[in-house]
Every structure is written in structure tokens, then in C-alpha cells.
C-alpha atoms as a PDB file:
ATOM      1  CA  UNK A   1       0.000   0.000   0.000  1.00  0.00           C
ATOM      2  CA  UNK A   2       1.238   3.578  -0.890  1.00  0.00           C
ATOM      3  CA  UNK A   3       2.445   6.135   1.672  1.00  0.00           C
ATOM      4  CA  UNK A   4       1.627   9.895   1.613  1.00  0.00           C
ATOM      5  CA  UNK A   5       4.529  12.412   2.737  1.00  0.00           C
ATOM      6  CA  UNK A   6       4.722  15.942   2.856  1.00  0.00           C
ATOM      7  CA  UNK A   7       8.134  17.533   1.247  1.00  0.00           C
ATOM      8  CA  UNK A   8       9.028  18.678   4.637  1.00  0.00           C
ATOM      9  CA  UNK A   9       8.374  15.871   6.367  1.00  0.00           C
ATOM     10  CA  UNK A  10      10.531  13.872   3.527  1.00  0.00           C
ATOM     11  CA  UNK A  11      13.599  15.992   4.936  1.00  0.00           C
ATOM     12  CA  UNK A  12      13.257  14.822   8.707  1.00  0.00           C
ATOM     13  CA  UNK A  13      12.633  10.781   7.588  1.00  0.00           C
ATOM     14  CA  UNK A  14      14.443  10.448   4.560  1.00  0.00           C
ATOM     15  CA  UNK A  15      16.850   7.257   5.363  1.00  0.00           C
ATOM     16  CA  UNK A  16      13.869   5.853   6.173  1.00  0.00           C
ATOM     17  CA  UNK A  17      11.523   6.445   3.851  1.00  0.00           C
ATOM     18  CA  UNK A  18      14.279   5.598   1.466  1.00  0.00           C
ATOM     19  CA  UNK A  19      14.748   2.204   3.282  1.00  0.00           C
ATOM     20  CA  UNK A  20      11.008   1.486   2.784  1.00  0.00           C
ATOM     21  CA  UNK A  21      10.718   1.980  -0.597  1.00  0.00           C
ATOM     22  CA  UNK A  22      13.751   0.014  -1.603  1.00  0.00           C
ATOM     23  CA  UNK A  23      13.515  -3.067   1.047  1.00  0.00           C
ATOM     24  CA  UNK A  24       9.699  -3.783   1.332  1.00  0.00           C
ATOM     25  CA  UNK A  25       8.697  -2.074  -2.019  1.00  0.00           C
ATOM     26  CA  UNK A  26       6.420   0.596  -0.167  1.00  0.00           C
ATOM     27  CA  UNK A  27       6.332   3.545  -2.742  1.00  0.00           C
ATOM     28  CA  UNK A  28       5.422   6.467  -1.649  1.00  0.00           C
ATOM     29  CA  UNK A  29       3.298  10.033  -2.625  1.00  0.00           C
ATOM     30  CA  UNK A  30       5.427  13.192  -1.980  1.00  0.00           C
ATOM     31  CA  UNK A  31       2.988  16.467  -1.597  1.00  0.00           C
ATOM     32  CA  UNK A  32       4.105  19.965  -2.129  1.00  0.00           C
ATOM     33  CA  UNK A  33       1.390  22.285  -0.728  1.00  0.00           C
ATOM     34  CA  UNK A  34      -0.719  19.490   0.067  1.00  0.00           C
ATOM     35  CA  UNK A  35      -1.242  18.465  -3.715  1.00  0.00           C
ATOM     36  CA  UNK A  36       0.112  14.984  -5.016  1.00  0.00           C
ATOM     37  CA  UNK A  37       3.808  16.323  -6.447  1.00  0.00           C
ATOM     38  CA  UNK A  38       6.095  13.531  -7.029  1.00  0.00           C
ATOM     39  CA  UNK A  39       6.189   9.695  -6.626  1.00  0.00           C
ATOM     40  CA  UNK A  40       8.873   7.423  -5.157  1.00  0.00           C
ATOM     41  CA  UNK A  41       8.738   4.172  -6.667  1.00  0.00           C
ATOM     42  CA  UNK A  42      11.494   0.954  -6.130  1.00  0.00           C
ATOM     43  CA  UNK A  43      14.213   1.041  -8.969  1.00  0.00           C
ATOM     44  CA  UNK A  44      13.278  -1.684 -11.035  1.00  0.00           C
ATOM     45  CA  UNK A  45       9.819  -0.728 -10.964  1.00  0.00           C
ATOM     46  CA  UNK A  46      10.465   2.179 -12.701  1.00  0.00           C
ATOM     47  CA  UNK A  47      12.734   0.450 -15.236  1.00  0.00           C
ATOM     48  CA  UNK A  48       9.486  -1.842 -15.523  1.00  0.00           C
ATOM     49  CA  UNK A  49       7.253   1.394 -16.295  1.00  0.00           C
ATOM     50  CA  UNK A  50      10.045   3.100 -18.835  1.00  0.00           C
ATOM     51  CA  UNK A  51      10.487   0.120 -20.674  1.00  0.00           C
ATOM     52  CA  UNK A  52       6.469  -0.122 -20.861  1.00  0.00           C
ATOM     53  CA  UNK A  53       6.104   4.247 -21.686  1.00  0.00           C
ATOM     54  CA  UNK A  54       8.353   2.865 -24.716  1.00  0.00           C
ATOM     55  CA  UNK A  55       6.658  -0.310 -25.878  1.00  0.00           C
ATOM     56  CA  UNK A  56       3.023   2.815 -26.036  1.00  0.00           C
ATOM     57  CA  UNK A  57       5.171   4.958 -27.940  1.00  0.00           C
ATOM     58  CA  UNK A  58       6.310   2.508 -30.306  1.00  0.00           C
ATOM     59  CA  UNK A  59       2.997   0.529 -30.654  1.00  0.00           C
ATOM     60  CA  UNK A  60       1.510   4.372 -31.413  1.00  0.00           C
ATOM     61  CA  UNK A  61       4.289   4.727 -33.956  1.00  0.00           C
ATOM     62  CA  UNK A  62       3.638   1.631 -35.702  1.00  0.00           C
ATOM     63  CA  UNK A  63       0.073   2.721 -35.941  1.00  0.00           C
ATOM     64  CA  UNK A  64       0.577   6.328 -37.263  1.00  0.00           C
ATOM     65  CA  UNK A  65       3.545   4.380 -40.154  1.00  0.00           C
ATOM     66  CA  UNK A  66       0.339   2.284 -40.723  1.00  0.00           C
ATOM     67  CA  UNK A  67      -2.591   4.364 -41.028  1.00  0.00           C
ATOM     68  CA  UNK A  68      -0.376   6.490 -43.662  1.00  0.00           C
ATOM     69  CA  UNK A  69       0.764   4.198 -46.007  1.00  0.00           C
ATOM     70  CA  UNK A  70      -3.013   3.258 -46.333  1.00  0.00           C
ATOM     71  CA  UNK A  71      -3.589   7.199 -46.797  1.00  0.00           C
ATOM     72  CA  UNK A  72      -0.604   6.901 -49.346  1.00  0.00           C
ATOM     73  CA  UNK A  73      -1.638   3.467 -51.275  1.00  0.00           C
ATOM     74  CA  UNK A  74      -3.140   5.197 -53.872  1.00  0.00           C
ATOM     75  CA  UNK A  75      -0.470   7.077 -54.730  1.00  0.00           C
ATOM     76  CA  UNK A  76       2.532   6.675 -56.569  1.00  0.00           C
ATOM     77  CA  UNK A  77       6.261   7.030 -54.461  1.00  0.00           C
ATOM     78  CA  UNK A  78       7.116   9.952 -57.549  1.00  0.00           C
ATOM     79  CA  UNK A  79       4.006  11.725 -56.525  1.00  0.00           C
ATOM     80  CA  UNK A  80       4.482  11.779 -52.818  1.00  0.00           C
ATOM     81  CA  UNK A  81       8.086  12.353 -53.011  1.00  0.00           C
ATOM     82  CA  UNK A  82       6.864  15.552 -55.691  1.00  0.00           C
ATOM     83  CA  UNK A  83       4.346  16.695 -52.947  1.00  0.00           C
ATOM     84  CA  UNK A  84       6.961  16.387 -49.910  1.00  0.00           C
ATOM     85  CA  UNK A  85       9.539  18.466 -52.022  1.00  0.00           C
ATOM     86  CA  UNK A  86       6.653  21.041 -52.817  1.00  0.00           C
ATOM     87  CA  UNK A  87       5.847  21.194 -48.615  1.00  0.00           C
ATOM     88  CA  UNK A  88       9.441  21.746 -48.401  1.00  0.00           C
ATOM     89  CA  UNK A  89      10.015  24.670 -50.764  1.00  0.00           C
ATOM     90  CA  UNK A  90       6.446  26.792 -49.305  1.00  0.00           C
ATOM     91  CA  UNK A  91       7.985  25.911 -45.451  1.00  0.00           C
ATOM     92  CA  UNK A  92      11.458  27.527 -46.603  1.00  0.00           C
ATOM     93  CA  UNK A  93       9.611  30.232 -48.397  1.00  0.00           C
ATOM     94  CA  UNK A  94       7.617  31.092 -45.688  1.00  0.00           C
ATOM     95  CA  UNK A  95      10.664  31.482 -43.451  1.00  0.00           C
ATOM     96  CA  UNK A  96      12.622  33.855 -45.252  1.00  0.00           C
ATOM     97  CA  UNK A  97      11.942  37.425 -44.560  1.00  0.00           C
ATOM     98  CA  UNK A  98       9.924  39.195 -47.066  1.00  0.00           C
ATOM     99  CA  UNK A  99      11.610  42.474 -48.481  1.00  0.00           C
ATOM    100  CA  UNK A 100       9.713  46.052 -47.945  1.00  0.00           C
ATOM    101  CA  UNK A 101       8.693  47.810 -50.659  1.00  0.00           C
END
């Protein structure tokens, strides 16, 4: 079960609190102002969580790849390469400063 701490309560208990988290896997809620602020989680549950905020990204990647090259059967590599180097020249012209008459 989680713990709730204040930030200045963290300073007076910290080996301890420390100690918990690590040895009997007790994470803990830090408040700042009395508002949820930060969480203190063991080591390799975090690794656990990182590795799975990666997997999301990727899967959402592999989706977005996906649901363009549908949007893109239809049309020929020349055309979309054509279009991309048409997006590229009105981004650059957009940029550049325009001169005062």
C-alpha cells in the first residue's frame, strides 16, 4: 500500500523512507502544498514502467507508419516524393523574410 509524505516531512525521515521503498517495495506520494507532487517508486519498478512508456510509444508509432501508407496506397512514391519536395520549398519560403517595398 502507498504512503503519503509531505516535502518537509521527507527531509526529517528520509533514510527511512528511502529504506522502505527500496527493502519492502512501499512507494510512496510526496505532496508539495498538500497536492500529489512527485512519486517514489522501487528502482526496477520504474525500469518496468520506462520500458512499458516505450513499448506505447512505439505501438503508437507503428500505428501512425500504418494508417499512412493506407492514406498513401493510392499514390505513386514519384508523386508523394513531388508533394513532400513542394511542402518543403512553401515551409522555406515562408521562413525567409519578405523584403519592404
Amino acid at each position: 500500500m502507498q504512503k503519503i509524505i509531505a516535502g518537509n516531512d521527507l527531509e526529517l525521515s528520509f533514510q527511512t523512507v528511502i529504506e522502505e521503498v527500496d527493502q519492502q517495495h512501499t512507494p510512496y506520494v510526496l505532496t508539495l502544498r498538500s497536492r500529489p507532487a512527485v512519486a517514489l517508486i522501487p528502482y526496477d519498478e520504474y525500469l518496468i514502467f520506462r520500458e512499458m512508456r516505450k513499448q506505447e510509444a512505439w505501438g503508437r508509432f507503428d500505428a501512425s507508419r500504418a494508417r499512412l501508407a493506407e492514406q498513401n496506397a493510392a499514390f505513386s512514391e514519384e508523386e508523394i516524393v513531388d508533394d513532400l519536395n513542394k511542402a518543403r520549398r512553401e515551409v522555406r519560403s515562408a521562413r525567409q523574410p519578405r523584403a519592404n517595398p
